[in-house]
Protein backbone atom coordinates (compact mmCIF):
# COMPACT_ATOMS: atom_id res chain seq x y z
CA UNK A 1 0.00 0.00 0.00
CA UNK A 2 1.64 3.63 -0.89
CA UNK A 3 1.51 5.93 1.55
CA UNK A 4 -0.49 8.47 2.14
CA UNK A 5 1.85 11.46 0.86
CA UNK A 6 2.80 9.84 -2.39
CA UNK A 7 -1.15 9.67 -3.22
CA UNK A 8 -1.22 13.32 -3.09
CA UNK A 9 1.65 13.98 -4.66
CA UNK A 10 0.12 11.79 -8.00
CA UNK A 11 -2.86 13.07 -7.24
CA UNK A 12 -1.67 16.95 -8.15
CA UNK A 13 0.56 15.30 -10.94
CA UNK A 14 -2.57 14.78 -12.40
CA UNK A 15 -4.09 18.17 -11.91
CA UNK A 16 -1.13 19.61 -12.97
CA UNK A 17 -0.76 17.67 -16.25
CA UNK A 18 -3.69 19.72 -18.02
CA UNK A 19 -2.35 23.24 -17.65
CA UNK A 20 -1.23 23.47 -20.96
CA UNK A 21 -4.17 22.80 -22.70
CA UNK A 22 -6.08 25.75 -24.07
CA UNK A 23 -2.75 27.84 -23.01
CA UNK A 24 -3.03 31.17 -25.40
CA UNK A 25 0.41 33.66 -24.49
CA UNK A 26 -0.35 37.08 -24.63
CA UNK A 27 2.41 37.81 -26.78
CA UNK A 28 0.31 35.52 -29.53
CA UNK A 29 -2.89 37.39 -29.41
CA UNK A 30 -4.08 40.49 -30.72
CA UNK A 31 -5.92 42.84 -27.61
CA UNK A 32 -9.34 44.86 -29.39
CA UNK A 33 -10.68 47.22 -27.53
CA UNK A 34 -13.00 48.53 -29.88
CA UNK A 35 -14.65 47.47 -33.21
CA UNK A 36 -16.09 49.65 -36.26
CA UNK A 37 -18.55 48.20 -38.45
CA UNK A 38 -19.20 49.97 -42.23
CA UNK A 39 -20.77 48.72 -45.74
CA UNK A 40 -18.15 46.95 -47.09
CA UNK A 41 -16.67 48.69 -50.62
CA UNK A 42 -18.20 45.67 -52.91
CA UNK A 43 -21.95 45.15 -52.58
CA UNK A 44 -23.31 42.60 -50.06
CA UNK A 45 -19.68 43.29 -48.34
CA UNK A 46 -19.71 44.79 -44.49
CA UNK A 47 -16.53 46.09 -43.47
CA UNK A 48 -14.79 45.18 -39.30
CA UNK A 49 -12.26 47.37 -38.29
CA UNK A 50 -10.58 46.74 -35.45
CA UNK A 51 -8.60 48.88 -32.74
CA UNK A 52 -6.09 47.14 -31.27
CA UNK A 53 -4.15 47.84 -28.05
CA UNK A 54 -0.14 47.73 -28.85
CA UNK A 55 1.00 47.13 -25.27
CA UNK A 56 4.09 48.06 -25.14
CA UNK A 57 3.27 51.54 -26.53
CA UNK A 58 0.31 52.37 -24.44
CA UNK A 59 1.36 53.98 -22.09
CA UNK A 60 0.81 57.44 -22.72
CA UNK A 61 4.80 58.60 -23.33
CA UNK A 62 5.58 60.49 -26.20
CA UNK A 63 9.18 58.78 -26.68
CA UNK A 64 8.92 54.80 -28.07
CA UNK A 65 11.48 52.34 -27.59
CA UNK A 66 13.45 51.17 -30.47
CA UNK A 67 11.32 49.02 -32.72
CA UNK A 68 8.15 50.48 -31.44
CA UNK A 69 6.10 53.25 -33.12
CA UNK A 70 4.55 55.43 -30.13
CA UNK A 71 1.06 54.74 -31.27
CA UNK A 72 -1.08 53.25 -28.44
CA UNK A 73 -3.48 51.25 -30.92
CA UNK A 74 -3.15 50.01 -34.20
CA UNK A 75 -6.44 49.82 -36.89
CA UNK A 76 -6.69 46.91 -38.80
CA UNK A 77 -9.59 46.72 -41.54
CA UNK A 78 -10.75 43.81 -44.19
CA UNK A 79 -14.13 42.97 -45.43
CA UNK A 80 -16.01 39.94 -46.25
CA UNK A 81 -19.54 38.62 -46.97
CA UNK A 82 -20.15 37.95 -43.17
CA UNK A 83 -18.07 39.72 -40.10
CA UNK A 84 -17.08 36.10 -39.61
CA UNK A 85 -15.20 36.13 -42.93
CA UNK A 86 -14.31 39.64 -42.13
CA UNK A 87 -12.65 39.01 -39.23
CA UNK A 88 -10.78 35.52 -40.67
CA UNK A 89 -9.48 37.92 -43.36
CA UNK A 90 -7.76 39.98 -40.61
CA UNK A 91 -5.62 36.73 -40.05
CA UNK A 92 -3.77 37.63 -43.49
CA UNK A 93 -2.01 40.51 -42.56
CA UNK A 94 -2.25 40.61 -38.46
CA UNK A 95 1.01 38.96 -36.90
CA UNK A 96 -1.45 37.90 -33.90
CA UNK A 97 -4.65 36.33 -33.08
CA UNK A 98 -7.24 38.79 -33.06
CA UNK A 99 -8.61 37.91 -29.30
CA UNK A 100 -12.58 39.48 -28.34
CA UNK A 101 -12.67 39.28 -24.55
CA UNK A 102 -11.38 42.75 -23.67
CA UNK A 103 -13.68 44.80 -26.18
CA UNK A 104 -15.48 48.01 -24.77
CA UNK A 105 -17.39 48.98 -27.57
CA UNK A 106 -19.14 48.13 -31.09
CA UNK A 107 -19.82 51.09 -33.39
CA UNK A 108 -22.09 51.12 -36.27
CA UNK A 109 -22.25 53.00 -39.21
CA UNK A 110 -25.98 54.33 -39.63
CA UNK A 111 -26.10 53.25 -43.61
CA UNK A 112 -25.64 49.81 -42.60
CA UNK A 113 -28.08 49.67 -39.50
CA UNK A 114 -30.75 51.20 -41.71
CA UNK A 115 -30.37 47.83 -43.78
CA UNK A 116 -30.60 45.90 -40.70
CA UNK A 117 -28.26 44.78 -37.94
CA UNK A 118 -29.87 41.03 -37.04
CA UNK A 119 -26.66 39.36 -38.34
CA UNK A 120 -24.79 41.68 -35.96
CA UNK A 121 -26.87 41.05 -33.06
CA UNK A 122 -26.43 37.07 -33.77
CA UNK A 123 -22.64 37.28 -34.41
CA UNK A 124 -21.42 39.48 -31.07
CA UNK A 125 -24.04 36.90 -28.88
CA UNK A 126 -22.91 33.94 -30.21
CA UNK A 127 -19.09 34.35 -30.10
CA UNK A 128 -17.69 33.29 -26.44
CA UNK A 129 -14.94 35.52 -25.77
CA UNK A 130 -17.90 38.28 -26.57
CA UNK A 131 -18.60 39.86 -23.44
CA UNK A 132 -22.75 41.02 -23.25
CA UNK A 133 -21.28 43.88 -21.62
CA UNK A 134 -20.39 45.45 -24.21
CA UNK A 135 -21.14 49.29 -25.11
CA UNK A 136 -23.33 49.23 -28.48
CA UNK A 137 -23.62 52.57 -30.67
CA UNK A 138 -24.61 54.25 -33.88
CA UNK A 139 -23.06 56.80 -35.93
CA UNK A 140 -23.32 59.11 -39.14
CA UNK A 141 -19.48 58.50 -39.59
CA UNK A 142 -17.64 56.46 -40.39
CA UNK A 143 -17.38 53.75 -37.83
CA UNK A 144 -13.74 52.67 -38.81
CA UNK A 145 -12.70 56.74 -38.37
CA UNK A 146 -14.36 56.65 -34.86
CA UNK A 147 -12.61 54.14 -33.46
CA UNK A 148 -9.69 54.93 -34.26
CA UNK A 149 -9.72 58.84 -33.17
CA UNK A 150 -7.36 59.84 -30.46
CA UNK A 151 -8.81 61.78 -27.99
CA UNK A 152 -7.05 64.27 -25.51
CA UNK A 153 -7.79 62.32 -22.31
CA UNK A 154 -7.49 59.00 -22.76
CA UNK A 155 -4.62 57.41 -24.74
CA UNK A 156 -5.98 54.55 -26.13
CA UNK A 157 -9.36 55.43 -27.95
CA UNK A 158 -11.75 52.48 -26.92
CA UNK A 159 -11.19 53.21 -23.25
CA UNK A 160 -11.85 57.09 -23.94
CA UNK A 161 -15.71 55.67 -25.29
CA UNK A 162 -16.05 53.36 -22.52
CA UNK A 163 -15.75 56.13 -20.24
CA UNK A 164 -17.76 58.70 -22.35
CA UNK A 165 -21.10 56.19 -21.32
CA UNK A 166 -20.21 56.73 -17.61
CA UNK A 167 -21.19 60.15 -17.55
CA UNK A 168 -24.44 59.91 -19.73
CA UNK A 169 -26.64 59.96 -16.30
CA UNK A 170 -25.16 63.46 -15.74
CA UNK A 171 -25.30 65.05 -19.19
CA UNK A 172 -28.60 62.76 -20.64
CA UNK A 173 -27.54 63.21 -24.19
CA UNK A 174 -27.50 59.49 -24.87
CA UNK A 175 -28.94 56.08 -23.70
CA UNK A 176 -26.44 53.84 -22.33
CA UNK A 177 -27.20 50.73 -24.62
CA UNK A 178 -25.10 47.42 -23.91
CA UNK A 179 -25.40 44.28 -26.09
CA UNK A 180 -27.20 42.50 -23.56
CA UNK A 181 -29.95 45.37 -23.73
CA UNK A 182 -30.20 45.03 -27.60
CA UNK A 183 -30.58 41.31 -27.17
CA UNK A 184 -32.79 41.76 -25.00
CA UNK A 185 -35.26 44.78 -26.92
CA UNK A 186 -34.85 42.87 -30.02
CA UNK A 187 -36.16 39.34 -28.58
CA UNK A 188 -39.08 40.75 -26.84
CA UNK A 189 -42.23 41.29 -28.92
CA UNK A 190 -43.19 44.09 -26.68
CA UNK A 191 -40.69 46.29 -26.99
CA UNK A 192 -37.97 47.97 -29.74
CA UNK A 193 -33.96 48.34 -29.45
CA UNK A 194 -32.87 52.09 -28.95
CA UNK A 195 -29.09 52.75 -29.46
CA UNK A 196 -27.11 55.56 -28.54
CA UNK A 197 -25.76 58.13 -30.96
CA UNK A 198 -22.33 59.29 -31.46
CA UNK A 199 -20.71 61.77 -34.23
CA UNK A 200 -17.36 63.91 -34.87
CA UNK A 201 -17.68 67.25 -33.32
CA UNK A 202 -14.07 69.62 -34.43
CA UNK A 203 -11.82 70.36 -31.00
CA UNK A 204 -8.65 70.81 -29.85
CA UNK A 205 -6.57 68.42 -28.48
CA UNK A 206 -3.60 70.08 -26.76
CA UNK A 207 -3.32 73.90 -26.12
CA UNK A 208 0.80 73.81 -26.38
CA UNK A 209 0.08 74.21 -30.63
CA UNK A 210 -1.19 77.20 -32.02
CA UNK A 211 -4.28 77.38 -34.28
CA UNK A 212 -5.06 73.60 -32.88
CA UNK A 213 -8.59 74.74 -31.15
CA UNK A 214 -11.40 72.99 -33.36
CA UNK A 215 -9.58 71.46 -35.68
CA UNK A 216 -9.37 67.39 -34.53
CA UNK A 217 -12.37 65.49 -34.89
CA UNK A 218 -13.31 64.28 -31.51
CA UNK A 219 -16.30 62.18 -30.75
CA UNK A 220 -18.93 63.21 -28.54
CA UNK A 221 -22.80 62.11 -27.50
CA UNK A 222 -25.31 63.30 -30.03
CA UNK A 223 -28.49 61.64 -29.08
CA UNK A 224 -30.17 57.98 -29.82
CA UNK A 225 -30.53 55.86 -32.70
CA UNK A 226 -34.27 54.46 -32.91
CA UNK A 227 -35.17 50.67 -34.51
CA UNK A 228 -38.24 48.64 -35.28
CA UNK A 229 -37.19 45.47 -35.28
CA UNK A 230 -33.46 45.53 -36.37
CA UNK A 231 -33.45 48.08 -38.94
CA UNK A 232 -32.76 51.52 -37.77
CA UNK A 233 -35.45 54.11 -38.63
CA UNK A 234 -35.31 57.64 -36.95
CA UNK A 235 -32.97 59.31 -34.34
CA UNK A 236 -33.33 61.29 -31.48
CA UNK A 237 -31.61 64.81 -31.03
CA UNK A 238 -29.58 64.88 -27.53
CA UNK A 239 -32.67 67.58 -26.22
CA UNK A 240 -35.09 64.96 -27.09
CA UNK A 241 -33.52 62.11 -24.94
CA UNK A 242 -34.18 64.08 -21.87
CA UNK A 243 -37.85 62.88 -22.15
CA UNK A 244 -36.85 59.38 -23.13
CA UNK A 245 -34.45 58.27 -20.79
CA UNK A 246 -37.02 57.83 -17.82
CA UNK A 247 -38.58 55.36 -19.21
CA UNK A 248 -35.62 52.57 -19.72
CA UNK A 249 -33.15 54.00 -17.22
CA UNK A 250 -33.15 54.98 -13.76
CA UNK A 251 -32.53 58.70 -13.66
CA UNK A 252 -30.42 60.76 -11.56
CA UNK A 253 -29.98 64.77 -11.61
CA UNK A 254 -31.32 66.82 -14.02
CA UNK A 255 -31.13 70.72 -15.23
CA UNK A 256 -33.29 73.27 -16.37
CA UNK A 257 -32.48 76.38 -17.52
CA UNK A 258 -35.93 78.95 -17.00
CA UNK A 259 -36.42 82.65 -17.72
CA UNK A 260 -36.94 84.13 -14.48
CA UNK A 261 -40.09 85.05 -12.91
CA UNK A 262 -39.55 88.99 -13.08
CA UNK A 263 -37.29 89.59 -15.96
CA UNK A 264 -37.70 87.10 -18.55
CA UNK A 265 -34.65 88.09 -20.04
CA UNK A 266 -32.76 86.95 -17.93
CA UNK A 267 -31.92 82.87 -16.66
CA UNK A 268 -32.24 80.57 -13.82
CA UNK A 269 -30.31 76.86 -13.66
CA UNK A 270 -32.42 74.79 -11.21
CA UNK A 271 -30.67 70.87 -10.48
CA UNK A 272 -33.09 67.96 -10.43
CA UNK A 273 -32.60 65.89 -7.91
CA UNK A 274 -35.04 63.01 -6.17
CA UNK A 275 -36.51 62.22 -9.36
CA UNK A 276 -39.42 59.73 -9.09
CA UNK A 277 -40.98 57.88 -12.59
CA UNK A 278 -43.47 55.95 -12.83
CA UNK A 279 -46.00 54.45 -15.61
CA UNK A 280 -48.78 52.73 -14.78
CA UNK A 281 -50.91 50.82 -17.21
CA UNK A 282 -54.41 49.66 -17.22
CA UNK A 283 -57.17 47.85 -19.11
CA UNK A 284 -60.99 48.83 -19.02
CA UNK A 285 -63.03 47.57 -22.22
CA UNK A 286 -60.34 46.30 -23.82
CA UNK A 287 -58.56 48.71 -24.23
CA UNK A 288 -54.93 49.24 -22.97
CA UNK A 289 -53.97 52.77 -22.01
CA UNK A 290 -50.98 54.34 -19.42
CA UNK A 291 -50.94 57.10 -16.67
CA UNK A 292 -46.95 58.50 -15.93
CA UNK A 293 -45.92 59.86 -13.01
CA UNK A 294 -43.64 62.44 -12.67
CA UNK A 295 -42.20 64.01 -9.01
CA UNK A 296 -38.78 65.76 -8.00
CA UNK A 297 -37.42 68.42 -5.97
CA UNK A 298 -35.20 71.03 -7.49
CA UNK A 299 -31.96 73.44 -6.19
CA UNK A 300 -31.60 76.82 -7.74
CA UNK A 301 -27.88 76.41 -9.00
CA UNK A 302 -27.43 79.52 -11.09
CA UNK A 303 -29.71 82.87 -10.94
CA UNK A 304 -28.93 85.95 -13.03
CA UNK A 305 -31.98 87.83 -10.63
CA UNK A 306 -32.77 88.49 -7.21
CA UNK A 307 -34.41 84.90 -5.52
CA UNK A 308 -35.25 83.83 -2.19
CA UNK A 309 -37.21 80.75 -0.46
CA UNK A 310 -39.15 83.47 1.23
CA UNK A 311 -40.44 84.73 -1.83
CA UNK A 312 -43.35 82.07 -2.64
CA UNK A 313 -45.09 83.75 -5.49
CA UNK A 314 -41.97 83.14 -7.14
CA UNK A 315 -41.28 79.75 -6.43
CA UNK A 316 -44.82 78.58 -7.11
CA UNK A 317 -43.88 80.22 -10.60
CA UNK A 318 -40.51 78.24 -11.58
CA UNK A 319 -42.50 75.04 -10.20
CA UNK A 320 -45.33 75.27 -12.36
CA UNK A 321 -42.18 75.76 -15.07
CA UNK A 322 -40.66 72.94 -14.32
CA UNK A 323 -43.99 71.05 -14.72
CA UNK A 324 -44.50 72.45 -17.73
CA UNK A 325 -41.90 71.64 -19.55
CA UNK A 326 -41.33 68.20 -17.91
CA UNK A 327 -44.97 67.37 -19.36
CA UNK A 328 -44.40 69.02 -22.48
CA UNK A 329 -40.77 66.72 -22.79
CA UNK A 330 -42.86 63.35 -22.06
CA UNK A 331 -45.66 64.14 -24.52
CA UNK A 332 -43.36 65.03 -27.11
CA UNK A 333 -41.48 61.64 -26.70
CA UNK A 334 -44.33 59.52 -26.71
CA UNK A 335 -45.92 60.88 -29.70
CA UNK A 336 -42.44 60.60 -31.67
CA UNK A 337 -42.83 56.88 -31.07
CA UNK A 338 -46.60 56.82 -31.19
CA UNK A 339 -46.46 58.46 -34.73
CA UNK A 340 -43.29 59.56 -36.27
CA UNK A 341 -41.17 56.35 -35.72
CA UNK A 342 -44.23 53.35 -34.58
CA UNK A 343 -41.74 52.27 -32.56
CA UNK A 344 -42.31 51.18 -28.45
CA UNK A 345 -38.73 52.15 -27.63
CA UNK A 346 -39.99 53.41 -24.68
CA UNK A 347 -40.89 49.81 -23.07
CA UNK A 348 -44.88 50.69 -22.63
CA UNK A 349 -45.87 47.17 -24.07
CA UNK A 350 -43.10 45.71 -21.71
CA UNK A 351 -44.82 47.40 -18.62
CA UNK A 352 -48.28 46.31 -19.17
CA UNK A 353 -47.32 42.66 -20.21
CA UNK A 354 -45.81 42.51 -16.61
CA UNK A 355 -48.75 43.39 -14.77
CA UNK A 356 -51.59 42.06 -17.30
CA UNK A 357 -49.84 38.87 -18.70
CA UNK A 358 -53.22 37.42 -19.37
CA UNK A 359 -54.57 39.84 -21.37
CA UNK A 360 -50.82 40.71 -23.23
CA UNK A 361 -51.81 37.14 -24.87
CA UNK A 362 -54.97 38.88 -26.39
CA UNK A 363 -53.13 42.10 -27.65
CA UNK A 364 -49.49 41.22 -27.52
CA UNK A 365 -49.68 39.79 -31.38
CA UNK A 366 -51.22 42.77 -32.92
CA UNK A 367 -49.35 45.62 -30.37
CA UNK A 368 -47.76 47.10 -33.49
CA UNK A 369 -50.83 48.10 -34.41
CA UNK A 370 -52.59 48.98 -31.47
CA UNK A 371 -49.73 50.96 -29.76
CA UNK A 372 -49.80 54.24 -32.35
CA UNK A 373 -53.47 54.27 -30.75
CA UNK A 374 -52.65 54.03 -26.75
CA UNK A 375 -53.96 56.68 -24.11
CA UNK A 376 -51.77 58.01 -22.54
CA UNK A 377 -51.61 60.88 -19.60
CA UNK A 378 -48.98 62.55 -17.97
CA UNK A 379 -48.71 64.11 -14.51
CA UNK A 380 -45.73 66.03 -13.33
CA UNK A 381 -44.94 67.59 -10.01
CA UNK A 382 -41.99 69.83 -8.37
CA UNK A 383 -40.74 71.45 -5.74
CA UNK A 384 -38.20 73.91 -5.20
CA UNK A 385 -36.75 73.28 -1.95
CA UNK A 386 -33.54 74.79 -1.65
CA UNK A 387 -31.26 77.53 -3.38
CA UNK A 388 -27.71 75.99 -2.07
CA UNK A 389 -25.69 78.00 -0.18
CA UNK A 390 -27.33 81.37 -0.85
CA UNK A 391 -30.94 81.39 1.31
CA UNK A 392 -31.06 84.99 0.32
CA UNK A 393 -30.84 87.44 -3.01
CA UNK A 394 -28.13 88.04 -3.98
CA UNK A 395 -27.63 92.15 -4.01
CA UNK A 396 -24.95 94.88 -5.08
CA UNK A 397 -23.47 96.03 -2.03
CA UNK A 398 -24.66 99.36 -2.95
CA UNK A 399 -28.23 98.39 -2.41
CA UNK A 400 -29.42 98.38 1.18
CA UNK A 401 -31.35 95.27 2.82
């Protein structure tokens, strides 16, 4: 009988003995960090380009070491009938495996989501070392020139997108669409992707060269790219998200910029904060229909007049303002998708299949149809509760309290 130490021993022998399989070096493989997809040049072509990380030159020095070229990311481009073939093609010219797992983002031209995106959808959900996590966007560019733009930040230009989404709660120019989420709108019969929007806007990049200011292309938020089914068919200016984003995201702060009560010339900034949504569906006579909800409580930021707490005819006025134009921002967005686009991007089907499943079986195949037709009403509610640091008007010194 062996004893009980040489057991073990074999015993992680074995373990160790499959270590090897599977084995990939990173030396061998080919980082992306971001991938462009365009109309390929011949017809019934689509084009991949990829951005790929050179890691021994990101690192944000303007010196490289000999043999290296400085550039944090190299672009790599070829075309074939599918992005399968696309991507095998890339294999003829690219010294390493082209390896998926650490991609941020997938960008898509706007011509070639207009002719439909399904094969996409099925390609970058199918592929394991695909993450579902992955940022998903539209542009009027070309994709292959957006991800490959240096920006001033970042150094290598996938990571400079990634983080461009993590501030879309604060500025609401754009939804904050990840493949998972188009997977998702696209499979469900009661509701339609949305994508966000991205385009070339000129800037400068450094201020050390003269006559650089607005003359790079940098790429900033510009708004949402709107499907039925997986053909794009409309988009959404960034002023126009404001009243969409409630409805598929949770929403955080919020400004308004009003005329002020006295001098309508002039501005007030109030910050929306404690921001409550809701839509509520119901059913009488068969006949679906939706009541939203709309509450927050707002902080005068900015005021180019005289304003106080104390002075209540005032407040009630930039209230009923902020009502106003909150209600007039819903409305707006639900009859864009009512009757411009025909399009439930804004997840109404969704919400009334979850609380009337029984009678979604009734409607759900013919929703297309009846959603242009839906009721629905919209209630809005704020309060200005506090002006920040200043609880009193703000006066010349001149002028005597």
């Amino acid at each position: 009988m062996f004893p009980k130490y040489i057991i073990l021993f074999l015993s992680c022998l074995l373990l160790l003995s499959g270590c090897k399989t599977g084995k990939r070096e990173l030396s061998d493989l080919a980082l992306v960090m971001a991938v462009g997809l365009d109309k390929g040049e011949k017809e019934g072509t689509i084009k991949v380009t990829t951005q790929i990380a050179r890691p021994a030159d990101a690192r944000g020095s303007t010196g490289a070491p000999s043999g290296q070229t400085g550039d944090p990311i190299w672009s790599a481009s070829a075309e074939g009938e599918t992005i399968f073939q696309a991507i095998r093609n890339l294999s003829t010219f690219s010294s390493r495996r082209v390896f998926w797992a650490h991609n941020l983002i997938i960008v898509i031209n706007e011509d070639l989501a207009k002719e439909g995106i399904s094969d996409i959808i099925d390609f970058f959900t199918r592929n394991p070392e695909l993450r579902m996590r992955t940022w998903v966007v539209v542009t009027p560019n070309p994709a292959n020139q957006v991800v490959s733009t240096m920006t001033g930040l970042e150094v290598v230009p996938g990571e400079a997108l990634d983080k461009l989404f993590r501030y879309t709660p604060i500025s609401v120019q754009a939804p904050r669409t990840q493949m998972i989420d188009l997977q998702s709108a696209y499979l469900n019969e009661s509701t339609q992707p949305i994508l966000a929007r991205v385009h070339f806007v000129k800037r400068g990049v450094s201020n050390k060269k003269a006559g650089q200011a607005g003359s790079y292309n940098q790429v900033e938020l510009a708004g949402a790219g709107i499907f039925r089914e997986d053909k794009l068919v409309g988009t959404l200016k960034p002023v126009e998200v404001r009243g969409m984003i409630p409805f598929i995201e949770p929403i955080d702060t919020g400004v308004h910029i009003l005329s002020c009560p006295d001098d309508k010339s002039k501005k007030m900034t109030v910050e929306l904060k404690n921001q409550k949504f809701s839509v509520t569906p119901s059913y009488q006579n068969n006949n679906p229909s939706f009541k939203i909800s709309y509450q927050t409580k707002g902080s005068v930021v900015e005021a180019a007049c005289p304003f106080a707490l104390e002075e209540r005819d005032k407040v009630k006025a930039l209230e009923k303002m902020i009502e106003k134009e909150k209600k007039k921002e819903f409305e707006k967005i639900v009859k864009k998708a009512q009757i411009e686009f025909k399009s439930d991007f804004l997840e109404l089907g969704k919400v009334f299949n979850n609380k009337y499943p029984v009678e979604w079986r009734k409607i759900g195949p013919s929703w297309e149809t009846i959603f242009p037709t839906v009721a629905v009403e919209v209630h809005t509610k704020a309060t200005i509760n506090d002006t920040v640091l200043l609880k009193k008007q703000t006066k010349p010194g001149s002028v005597k309290n």
